[in-house]
N, C-alpha and C. Protein backbone atom coordinates (compact mmCIF):
# COMPACT_ATOMS: atom_id res chain seq x y z
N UNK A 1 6.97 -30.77 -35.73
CA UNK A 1 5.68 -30.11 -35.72
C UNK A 1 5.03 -30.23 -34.34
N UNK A 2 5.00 -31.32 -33.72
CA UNK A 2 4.66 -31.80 -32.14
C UNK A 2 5.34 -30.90 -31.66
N UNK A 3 6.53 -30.88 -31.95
CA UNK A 3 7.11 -29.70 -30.46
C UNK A 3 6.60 -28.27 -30.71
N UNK A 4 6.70 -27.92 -31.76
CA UNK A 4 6.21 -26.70 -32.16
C UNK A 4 4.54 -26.37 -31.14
N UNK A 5 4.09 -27.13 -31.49
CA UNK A 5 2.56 -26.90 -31.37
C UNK A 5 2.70 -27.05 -29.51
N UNK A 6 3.46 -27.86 -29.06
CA UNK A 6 3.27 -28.14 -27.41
C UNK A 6 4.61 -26.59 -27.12
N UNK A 7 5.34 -26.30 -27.50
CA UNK A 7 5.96 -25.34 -26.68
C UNK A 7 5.33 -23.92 -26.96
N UNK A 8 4.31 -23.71 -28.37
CA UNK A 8 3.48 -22.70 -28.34
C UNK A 8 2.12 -22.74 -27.55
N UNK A 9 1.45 -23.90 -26.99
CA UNK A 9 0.54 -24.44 -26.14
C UNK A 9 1.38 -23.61 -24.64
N UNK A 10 2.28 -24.20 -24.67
CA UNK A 10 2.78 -23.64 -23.36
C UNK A 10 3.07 -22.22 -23.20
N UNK A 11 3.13 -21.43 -24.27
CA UNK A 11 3.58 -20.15 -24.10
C UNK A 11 2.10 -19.36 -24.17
N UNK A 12 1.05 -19.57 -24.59
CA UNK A 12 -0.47 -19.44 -24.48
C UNK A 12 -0.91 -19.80 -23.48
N UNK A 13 -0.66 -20.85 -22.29
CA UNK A 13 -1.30 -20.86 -21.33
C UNK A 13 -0.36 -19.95 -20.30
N UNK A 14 1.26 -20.13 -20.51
CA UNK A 14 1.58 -18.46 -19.48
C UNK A 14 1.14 -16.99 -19.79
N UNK A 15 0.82 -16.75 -20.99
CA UNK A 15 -0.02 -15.51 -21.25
C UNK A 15 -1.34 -15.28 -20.69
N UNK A 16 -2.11 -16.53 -20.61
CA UNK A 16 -3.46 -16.27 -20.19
C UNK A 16 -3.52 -16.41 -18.40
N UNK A 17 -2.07 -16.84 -17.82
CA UNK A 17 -1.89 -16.99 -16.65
C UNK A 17 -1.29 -15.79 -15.79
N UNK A 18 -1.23 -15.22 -17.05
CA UNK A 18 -0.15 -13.70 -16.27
C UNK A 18 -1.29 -12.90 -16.38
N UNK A 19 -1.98 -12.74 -17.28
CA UNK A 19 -3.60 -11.85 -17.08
C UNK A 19 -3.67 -12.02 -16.27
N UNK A 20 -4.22 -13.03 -16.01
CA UNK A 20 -5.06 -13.51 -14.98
C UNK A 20 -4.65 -12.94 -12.89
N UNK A 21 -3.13 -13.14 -13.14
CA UNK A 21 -2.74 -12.70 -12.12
C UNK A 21 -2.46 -10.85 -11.84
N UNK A 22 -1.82 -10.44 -13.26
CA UNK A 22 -2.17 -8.60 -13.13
C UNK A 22 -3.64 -8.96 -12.83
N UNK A 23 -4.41 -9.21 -13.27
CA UNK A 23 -5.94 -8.56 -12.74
C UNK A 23 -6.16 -9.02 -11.23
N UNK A 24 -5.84 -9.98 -10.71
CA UNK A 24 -6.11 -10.29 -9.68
C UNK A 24 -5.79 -9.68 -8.77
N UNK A 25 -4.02 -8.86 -8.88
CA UNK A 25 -3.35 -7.84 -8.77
C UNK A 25 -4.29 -6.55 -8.31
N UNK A 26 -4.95 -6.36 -9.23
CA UNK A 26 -5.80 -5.28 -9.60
C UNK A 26 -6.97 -4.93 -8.86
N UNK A 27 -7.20 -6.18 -8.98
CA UNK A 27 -8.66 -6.35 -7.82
C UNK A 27 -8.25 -6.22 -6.60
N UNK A 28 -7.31 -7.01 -5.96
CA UNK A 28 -6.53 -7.14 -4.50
C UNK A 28 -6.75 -5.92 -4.44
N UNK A 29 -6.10 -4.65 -4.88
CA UNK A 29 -5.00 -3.20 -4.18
C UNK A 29 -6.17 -2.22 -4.21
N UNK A 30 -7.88 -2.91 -5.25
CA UNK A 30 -8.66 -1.72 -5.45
C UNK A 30 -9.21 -1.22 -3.59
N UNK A 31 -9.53 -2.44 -3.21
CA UNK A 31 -9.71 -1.52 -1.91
C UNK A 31 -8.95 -0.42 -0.44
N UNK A 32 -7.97 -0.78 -1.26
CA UNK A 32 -6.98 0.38 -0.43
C UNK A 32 -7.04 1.52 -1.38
N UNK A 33 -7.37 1.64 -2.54
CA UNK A 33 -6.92 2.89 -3.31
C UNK A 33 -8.05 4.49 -2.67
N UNK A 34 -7.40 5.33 -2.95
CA UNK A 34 -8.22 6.36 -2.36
C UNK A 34 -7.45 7.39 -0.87
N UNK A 35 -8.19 7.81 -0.41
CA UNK A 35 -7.36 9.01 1.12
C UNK A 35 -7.29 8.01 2.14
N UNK A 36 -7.19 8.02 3.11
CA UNK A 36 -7.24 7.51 3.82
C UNK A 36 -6.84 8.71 5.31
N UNK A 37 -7.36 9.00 6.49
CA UNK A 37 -6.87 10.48 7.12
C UNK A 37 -7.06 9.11 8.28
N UNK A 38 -4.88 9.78 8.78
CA UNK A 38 -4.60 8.64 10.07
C UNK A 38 -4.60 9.88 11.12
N UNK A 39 -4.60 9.08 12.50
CA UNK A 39 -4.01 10.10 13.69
C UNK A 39 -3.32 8.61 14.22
N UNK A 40 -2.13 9.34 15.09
CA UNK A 40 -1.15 8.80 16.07
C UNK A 40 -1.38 9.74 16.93
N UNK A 41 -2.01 9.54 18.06
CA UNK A 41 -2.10 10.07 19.22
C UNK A 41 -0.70 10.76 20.31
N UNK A 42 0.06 9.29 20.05
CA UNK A 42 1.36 9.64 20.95
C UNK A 42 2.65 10.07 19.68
N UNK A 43 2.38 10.83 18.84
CA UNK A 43 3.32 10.88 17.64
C UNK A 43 3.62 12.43 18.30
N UNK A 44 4.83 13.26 18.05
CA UNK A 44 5.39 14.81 18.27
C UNK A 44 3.67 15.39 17.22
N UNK A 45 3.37 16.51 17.82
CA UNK A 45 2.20 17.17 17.56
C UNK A 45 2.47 17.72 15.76
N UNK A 46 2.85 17.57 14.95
CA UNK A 46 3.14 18.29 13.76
C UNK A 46 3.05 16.69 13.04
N UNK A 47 3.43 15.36 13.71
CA UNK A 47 2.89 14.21 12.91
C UNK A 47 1.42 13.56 13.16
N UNK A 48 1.01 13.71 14.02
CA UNK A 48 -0.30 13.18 14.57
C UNK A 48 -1.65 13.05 13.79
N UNK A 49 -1.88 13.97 13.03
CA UNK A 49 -2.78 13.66 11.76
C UNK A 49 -2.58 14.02 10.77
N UNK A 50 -2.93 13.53 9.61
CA UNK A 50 -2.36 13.18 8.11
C UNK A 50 -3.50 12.47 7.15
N UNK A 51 -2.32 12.43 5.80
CA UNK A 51 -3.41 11.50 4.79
C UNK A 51 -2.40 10.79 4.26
N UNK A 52 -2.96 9.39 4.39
CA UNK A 52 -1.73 8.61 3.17
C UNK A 52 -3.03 7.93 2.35
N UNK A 53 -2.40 8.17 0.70
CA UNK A 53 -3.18 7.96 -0.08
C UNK A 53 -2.77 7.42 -1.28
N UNK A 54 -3.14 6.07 -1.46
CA UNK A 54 -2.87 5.19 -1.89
C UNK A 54 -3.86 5.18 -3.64
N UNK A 55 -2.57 5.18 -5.05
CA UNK A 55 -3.59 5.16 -6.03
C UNK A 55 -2.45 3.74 -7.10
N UNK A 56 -3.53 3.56 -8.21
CA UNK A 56 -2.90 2.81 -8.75
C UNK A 56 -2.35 3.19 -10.07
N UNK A 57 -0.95 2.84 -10.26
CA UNK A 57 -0.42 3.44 -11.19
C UNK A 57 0.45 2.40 -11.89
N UNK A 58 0.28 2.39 -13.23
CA UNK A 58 0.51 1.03 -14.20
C UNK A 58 0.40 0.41 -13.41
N UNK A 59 -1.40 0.08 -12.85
CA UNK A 59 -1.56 -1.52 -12.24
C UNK A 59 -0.58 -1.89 -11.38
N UNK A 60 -0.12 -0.99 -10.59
CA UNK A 60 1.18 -1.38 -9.05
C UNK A 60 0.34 -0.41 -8.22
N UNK A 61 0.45 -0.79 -7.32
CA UNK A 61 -0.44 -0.19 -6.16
C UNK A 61 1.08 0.96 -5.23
N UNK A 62 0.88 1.73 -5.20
CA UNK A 62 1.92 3.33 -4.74
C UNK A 62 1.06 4.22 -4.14
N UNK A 63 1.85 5.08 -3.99
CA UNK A 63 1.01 6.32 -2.66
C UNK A 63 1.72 7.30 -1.88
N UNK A 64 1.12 8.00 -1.56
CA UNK A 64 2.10 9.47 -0.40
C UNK A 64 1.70 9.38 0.80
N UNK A 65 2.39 9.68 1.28
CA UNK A 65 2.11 10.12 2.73
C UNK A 65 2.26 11.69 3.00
N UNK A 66 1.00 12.13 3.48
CA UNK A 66 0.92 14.18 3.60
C UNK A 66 0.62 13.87 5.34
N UNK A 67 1.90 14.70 6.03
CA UNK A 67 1.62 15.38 6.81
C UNK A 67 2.57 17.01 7.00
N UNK A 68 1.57 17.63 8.29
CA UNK A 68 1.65 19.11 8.21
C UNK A 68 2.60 20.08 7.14
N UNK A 69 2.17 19.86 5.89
CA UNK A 69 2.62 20.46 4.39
C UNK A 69 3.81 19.23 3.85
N UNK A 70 4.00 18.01 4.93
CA UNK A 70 5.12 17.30 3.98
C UNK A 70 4.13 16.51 3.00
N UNK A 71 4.93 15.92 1.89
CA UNK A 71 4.61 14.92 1.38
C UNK A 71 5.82 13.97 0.93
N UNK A 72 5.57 13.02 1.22
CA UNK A 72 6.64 11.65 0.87
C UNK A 72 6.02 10.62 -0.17
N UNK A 73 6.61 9.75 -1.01
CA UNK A 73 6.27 9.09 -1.68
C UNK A 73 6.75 7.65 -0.56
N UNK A 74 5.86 6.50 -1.07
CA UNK A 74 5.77 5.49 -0.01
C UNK A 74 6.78 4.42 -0.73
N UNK A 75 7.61 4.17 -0.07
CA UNK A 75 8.51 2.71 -0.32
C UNK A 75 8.40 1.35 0.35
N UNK A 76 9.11 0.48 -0.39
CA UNK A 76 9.04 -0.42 -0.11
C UNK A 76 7.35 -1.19 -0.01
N UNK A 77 6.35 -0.72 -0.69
CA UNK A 77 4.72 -0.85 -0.14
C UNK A 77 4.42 -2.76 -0.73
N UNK A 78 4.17 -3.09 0.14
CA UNK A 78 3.39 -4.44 -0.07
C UNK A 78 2.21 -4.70 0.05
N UNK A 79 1.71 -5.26 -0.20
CA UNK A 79 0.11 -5.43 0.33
C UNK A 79 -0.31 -6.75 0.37
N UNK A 80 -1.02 -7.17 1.04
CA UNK A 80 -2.05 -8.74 1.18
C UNK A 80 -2.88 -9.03 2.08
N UNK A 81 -4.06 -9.39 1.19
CA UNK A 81 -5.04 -9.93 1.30
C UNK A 81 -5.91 -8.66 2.60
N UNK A 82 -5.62 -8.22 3.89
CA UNK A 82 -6.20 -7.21 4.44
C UNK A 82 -5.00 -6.05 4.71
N UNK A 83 -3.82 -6.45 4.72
CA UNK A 83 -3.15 -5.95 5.24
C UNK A 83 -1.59 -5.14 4.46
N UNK A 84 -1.48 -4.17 4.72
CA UNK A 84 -0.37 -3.37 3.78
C UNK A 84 1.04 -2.61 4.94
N UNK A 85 1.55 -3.20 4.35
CA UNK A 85 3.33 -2.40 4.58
C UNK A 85 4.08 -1.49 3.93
N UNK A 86 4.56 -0.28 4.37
CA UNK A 86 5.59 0.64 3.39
C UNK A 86 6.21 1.04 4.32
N UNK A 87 7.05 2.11 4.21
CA UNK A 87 7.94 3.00 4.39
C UNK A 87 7.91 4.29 4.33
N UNK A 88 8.07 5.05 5.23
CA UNK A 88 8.43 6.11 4.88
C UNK A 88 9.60 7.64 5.49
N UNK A 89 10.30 7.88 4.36
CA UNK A 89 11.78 8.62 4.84
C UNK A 89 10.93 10.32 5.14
N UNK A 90 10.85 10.15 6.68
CA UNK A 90 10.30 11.76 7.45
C UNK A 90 11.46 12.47 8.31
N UNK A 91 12.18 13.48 7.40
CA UNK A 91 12.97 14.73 8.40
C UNK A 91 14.36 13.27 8.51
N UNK A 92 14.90 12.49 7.93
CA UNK A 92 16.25 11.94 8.26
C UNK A 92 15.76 10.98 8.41
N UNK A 93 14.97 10.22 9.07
CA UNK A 93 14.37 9.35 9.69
C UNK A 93 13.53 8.26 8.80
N UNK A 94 13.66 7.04 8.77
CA UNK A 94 12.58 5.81 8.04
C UNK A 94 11.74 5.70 9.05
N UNK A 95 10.56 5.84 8.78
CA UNK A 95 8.87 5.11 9.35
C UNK A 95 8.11 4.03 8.78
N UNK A 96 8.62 2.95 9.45
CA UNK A 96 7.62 1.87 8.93
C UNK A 96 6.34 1.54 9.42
N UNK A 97 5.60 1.38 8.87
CA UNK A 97 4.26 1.13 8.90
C UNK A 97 3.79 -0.26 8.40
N UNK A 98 2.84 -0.45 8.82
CA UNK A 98 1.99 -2.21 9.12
C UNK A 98 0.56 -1.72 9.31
N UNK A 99 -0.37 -1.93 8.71
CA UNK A 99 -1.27 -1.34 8.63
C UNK A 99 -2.32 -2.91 8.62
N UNK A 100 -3.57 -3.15 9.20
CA UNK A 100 -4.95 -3.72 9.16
C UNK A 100 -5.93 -3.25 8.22
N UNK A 101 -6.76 -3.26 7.24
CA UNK A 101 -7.41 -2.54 7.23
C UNK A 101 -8.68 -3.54 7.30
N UNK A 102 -9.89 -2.54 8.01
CA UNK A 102 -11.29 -3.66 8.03
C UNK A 102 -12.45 -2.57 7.38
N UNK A 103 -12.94 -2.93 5.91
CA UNK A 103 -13.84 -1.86 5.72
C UNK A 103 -13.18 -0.46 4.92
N UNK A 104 -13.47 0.37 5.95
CA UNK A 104 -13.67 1.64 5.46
C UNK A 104 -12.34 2.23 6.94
N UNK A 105 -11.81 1.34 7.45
CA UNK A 105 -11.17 1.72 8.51
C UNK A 105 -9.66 0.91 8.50
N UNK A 106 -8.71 1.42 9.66
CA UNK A 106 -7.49 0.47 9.74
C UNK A 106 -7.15 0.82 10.90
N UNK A 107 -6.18 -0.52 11.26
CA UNK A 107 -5.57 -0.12 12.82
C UNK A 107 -4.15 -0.47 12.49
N UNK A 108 -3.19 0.36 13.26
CA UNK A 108 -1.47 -0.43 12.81
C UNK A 108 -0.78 -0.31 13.70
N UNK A 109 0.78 -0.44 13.21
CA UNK A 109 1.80 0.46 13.98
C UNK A 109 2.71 1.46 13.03
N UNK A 110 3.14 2.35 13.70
CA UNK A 110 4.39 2.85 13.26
C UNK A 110 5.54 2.74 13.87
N UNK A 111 6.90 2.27 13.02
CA UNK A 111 7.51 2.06 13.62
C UNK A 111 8.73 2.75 13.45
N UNK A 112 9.83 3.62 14.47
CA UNK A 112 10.86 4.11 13.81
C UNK A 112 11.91 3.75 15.09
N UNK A 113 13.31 4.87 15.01
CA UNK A 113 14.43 4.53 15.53
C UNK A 113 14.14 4.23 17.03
N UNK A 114 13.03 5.57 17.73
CA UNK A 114 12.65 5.24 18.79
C UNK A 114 11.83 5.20 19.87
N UNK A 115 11.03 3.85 18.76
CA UNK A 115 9.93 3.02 19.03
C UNK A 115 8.96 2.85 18.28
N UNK A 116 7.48 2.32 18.82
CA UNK A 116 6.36 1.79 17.70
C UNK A 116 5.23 2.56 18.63
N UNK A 117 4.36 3.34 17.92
CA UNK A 117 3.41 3.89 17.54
C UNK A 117 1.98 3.55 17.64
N UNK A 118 1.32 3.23 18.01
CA UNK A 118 0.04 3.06 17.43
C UNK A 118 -0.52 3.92 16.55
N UNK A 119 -1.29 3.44 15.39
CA UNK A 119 -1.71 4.47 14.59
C UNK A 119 -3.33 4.06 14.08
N UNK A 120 -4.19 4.78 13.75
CA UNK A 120 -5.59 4.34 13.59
C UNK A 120 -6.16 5.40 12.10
N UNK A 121 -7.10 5.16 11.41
CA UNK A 121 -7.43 5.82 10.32
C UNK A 121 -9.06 5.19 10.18
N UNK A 122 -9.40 5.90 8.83
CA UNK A 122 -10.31 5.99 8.30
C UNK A 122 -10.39 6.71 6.88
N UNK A 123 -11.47 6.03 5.96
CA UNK A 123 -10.92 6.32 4.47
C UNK A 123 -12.06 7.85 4.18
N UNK A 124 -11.71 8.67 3.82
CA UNK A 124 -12.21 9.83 3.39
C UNK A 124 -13.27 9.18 2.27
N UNK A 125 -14.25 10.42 2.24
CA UNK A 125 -15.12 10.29 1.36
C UNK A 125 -14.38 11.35 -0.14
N UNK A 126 -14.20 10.40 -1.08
CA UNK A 126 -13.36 10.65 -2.56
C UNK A 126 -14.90 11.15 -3.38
């Protein structure tokens, strides 16, 4: 009966511990969610401004990247605490991205076969 009661004790406090962390989850990714419109200054003229836009879907934080009529879905995306990483496959090519964000704004890089980018944004009004 003791074990019973301590290995169901234990399976009640990982339930109330995994809430706890999806929501925290939840809270973390809410401030990236929404447009976001980047420019890369030194990017070929047809990538240079865009929207990557980040929403949440079953509580996982995902997103596209739109430039001049493309759209890509974002891989590999991480995120913490200010700062977010993905991927993205443009014309043959992987673009990784490293992104800051402060606010209502972000500063990064992009990075591909050849070379890194600076890239800068700001979050649209949704």
């Amino acid at each position: 009966m003791r074990n019973l009661i301590i290995k169901g004790s234990a399976i009640l406090i990982l339930l109330v511990l995994t809430g706890y962390i999806e929501k925290d989850n939840i809270i973390k990714n809410k401030k990236f969610i929404g447009t976001w419109e980047f420019n890369v200054p030194e990017a070929p003229y047809q990538y240079q401004n865009g929207d990557i836009i980040f929403v949440n879907e079953e509580e996982v934080l995902t997103g596209y990247f739109l430039v001049d009529g493309f759209k890509a879905q974002l891989r590999n995306l991480n995120s913490q605490k200010r700062k977010v990483t993905f991927e993205v496959f443009i014309q043959g090519v992987t673009v990784s991205f490293d992104l800051t964000f402060k606010k209502k704004s972000f500063l990064g890089t992009a990075s591909y076969s050849e070379g890194t980018l600076d890239i800068s944004g700001r979050k649209k009004m949704d």
